[in-house]
Protein backbone atom coordinates (compact mmCIF):
# COMPACT_ATOMS: atom_id res chain seq x y z
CA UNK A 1 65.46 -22.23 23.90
CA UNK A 2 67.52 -18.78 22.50
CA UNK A 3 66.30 -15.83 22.87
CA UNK A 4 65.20 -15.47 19.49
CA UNK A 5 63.15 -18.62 19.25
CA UNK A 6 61.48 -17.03 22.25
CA UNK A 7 61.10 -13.83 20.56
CA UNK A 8 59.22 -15.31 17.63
CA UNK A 9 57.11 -17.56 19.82
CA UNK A 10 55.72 -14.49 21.71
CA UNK A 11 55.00 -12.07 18.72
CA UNK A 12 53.61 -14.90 17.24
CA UNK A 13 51.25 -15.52 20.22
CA UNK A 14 50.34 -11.65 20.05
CA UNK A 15 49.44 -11.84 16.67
CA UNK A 16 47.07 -14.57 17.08
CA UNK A 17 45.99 -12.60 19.92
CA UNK A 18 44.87 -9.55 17.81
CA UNK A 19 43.26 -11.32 14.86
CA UNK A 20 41.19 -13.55 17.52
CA UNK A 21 39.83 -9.82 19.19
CA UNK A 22 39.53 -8.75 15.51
CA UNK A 23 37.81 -11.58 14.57
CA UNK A 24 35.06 -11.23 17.65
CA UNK A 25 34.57 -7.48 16.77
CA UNK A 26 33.54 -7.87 13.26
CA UNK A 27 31.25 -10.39 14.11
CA UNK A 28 30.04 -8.40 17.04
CA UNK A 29 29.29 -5.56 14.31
CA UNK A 30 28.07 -7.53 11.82
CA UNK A 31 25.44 -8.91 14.23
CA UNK A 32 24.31 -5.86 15.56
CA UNK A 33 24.38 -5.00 11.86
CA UNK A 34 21.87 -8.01 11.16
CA UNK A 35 19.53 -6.97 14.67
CA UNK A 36 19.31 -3.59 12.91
CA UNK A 37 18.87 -4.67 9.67
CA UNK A 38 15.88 -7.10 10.69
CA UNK A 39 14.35 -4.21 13.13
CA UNK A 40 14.30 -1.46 9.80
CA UNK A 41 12.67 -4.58 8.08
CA UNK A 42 10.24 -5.24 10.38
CA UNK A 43 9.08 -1.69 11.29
CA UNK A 44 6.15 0.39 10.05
CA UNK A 45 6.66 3.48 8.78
CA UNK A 46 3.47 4.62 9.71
CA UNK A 47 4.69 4.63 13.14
CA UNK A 48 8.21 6.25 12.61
CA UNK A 49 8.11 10.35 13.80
CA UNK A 50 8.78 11.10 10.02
CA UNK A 51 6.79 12.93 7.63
CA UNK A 52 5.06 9.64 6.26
CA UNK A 53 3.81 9.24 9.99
CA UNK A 54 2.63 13.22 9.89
CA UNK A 55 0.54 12.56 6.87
CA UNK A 56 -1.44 9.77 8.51
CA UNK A 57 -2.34 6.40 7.58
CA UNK A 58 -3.89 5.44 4.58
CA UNK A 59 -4.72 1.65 5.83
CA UNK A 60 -7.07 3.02 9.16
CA UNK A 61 -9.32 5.00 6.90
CA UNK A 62 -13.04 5.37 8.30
CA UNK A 63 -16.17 6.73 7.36
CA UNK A 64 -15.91 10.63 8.90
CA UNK A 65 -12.52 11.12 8.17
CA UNK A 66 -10.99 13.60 5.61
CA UNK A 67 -8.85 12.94 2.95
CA UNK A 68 -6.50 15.58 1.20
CA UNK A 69 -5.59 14.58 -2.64
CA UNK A 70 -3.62 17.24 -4.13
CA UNK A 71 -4.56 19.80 -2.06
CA UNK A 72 -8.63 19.01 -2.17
CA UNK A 73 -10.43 18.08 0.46
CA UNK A 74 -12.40 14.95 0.75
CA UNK A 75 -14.87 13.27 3.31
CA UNK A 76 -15.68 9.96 3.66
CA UNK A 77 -18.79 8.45 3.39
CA UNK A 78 -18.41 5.02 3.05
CA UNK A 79 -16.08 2.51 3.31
CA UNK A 80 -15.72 -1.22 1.44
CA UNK A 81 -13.12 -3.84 2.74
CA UNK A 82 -12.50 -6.61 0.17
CA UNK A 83 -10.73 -9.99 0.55
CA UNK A 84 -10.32 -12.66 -2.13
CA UNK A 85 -7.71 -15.44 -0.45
CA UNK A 86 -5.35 -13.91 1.53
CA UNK A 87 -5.24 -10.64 -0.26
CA UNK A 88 -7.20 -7.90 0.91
CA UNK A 89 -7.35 -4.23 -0.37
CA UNK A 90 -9.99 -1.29 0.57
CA UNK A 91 -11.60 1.34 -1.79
CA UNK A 92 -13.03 4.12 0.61
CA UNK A 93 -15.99 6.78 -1.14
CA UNK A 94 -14.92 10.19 -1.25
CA UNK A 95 -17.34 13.04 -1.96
CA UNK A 96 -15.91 16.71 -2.41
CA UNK A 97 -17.41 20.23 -1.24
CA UNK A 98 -18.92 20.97 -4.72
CA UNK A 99 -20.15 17.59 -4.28
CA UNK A 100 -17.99 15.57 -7.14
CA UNK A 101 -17.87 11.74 -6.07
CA UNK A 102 -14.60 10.13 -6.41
CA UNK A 103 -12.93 7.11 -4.14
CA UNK A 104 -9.68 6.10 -3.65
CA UNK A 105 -8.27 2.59 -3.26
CA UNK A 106 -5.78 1.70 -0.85
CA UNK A 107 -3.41 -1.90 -1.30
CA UNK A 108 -0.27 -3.33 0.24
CA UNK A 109 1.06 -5.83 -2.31
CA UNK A 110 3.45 -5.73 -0.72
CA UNK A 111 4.34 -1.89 -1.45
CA UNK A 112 1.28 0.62 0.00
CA UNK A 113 -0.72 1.91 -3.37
CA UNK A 114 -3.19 4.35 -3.76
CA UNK A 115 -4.80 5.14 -6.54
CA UNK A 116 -8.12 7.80 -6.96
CA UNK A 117 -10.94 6.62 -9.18
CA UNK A 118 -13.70 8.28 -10.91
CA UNK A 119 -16.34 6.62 -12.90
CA UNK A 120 -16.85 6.71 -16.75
CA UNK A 121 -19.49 5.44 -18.90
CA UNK A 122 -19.23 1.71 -19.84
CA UNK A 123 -21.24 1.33 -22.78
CA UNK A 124 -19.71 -0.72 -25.82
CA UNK A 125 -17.21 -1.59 -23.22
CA UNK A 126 -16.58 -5.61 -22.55
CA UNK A 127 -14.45 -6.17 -19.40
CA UNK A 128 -11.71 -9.41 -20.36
CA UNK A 129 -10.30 -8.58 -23.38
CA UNK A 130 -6.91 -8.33 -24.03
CA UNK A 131 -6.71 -4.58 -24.51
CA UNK A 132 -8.86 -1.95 -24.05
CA UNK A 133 -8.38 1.74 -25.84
CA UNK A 134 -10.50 3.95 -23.64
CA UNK A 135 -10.05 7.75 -24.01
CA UNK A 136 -7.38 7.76 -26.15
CA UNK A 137 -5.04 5.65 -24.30
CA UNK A 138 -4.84 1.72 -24.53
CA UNK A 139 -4.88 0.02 -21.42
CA UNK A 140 -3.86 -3.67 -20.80
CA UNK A 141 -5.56 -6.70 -19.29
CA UNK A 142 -3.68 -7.08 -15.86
CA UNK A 143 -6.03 -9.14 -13.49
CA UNK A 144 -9.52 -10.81 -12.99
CA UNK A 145 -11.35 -11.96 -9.76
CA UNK A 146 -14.44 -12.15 -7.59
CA UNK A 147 -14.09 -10.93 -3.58
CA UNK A 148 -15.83 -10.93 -0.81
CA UNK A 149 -16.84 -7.19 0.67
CA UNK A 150 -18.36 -5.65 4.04
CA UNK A 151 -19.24 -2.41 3.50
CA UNK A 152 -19.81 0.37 6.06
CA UNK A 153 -21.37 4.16 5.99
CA UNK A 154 -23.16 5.39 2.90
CA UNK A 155 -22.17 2.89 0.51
CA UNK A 156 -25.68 1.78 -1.23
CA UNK A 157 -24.53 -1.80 -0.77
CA UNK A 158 -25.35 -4.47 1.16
CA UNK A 159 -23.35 -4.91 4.25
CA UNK A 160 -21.62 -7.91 2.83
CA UNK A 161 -21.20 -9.40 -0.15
CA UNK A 162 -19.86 -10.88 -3.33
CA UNK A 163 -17.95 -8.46 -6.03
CA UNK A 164 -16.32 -9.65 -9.44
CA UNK A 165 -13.71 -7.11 -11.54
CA UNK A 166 -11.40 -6.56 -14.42
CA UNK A 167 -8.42 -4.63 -13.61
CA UNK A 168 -6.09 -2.71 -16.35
CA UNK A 169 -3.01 -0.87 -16.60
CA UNK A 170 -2.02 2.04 -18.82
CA UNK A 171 0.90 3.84 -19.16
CA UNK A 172 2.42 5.63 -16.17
CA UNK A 173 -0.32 6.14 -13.40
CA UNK A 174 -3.09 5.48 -15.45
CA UNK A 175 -5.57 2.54 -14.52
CA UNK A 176 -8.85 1.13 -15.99
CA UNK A 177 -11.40 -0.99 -13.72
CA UNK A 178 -14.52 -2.78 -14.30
CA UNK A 179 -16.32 -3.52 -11.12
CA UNK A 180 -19.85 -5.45 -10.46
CA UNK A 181 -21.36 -5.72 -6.77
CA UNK A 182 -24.62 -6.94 -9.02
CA UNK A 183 -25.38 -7.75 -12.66
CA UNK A 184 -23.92 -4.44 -14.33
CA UNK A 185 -20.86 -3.87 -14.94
CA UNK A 186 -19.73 -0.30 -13.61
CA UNK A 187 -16.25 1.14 -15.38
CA UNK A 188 -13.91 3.38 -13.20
CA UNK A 189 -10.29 5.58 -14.59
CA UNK A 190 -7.91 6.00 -11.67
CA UNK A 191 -5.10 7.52 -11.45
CA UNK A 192 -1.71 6.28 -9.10
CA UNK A 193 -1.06 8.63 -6.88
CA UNK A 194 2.30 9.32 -4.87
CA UNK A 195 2.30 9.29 -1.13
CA UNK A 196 2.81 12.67 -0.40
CA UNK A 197 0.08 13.84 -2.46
CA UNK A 198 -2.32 12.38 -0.25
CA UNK A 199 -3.17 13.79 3.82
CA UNK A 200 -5.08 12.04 6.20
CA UNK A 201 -6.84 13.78 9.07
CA UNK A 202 -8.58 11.04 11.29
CA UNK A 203 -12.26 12.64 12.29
CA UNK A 204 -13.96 9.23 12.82
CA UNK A 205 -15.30 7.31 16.16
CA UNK A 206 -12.27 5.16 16.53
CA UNK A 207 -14.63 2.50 17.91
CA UNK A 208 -16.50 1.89 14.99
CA UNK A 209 -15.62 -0.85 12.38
CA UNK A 210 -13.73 0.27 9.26
């Protein structure tokens, strides 16, 4: 073998040398890339030290705790947990200093909404049509269903139960329920709210159920 036969042969050795320690680093990198990607996927951001985490939790809501919507203050008096199949939501009663009654619902589907509700009259009002114009705006038929509830604090319900509802959609934020825990129908506009526009502060006996 000449020298330069024996030349080649080596820098050809190095080279496959350095693409096979290139070759392990990228994939080194892109699995740490694919660890890191699954742990951001996994986590809650509830429990990151970020200012979602400083605003508190919207899904631990009790009775006793107050709720901050746009810079008013709200307690909360009672609590209803609803499941139909494997979805679940909770709408949580909210009553004011001056007294005003509102409550605010709280869903993961999968994204965290929260939307604040306050009731309207109902009469002339059918729940299942199509459309509905309701105050000037026309809402739109989005979803019907019955759910089971267990309700806790000041509620007026029974502990558990049966509910049935129409849900609507408007433009934007606004929304349009119909809601029966009995015979009548009861209507409700809400309003979707953003999540910094709403502050938890956690005042109730962590041991209770709610």
């Amino acid at each position: 073998m000449n020298g330069s036969v024996a030349y080649l042969l080596t820098a050809a050795g190095c080279l496959v040398a350095v693409a096979g320690v290139v070759v392990a680093v990228v994939a080194l990198q892109k699995s740490k890339q694919k660890q890191k990607s699954a742990q951001w996927a996994g986590a809650d951001p509830f429990r990151d030290r970020d200012s979602d985490a400083l605003r508190g939790d919207p899904r631990r809501l009790r009775p006793g705790d107050v709720v901050e919507v746009r810079g008013v203050s709200y307690s909360v008096r009672g609590s209803i947990h609803l499941v139909e199949g494997s979805w679940s939501w909770a709408e949580h009663l909210l009553d004011d200093a001056q007294g005003v009654k509102r409550w605010i619902s709280v869903e993961e589907d999968p994204d965290l909404e929260l939307v604040l509700w306050a009731a309207v009259p109902a009469e002339g009002i059918t729940p299942g049509a199509p459309t509905i114009d309701f105050g000037g705006v026309r809402y739109t038929w989005e979803e019907t269903g019955q759910a089971r509830f267990t309700a806790v604090g000041s509620t007026g319900l029974d502990p558990n139960g049966t509910m049935r509802y129409h849900d609507y959609r408007g433009p934007g934020p606004a929304r349009l329920s119909f809601e029966a825990y009995g015979a009548a129908w009861e209507a409700a506009q809400g309003e979707l709210l953003h999540r910094g526009e709403v502050m938890i502060y956690p005042q109730g006996d962590p041991g209770k159920v709610g």
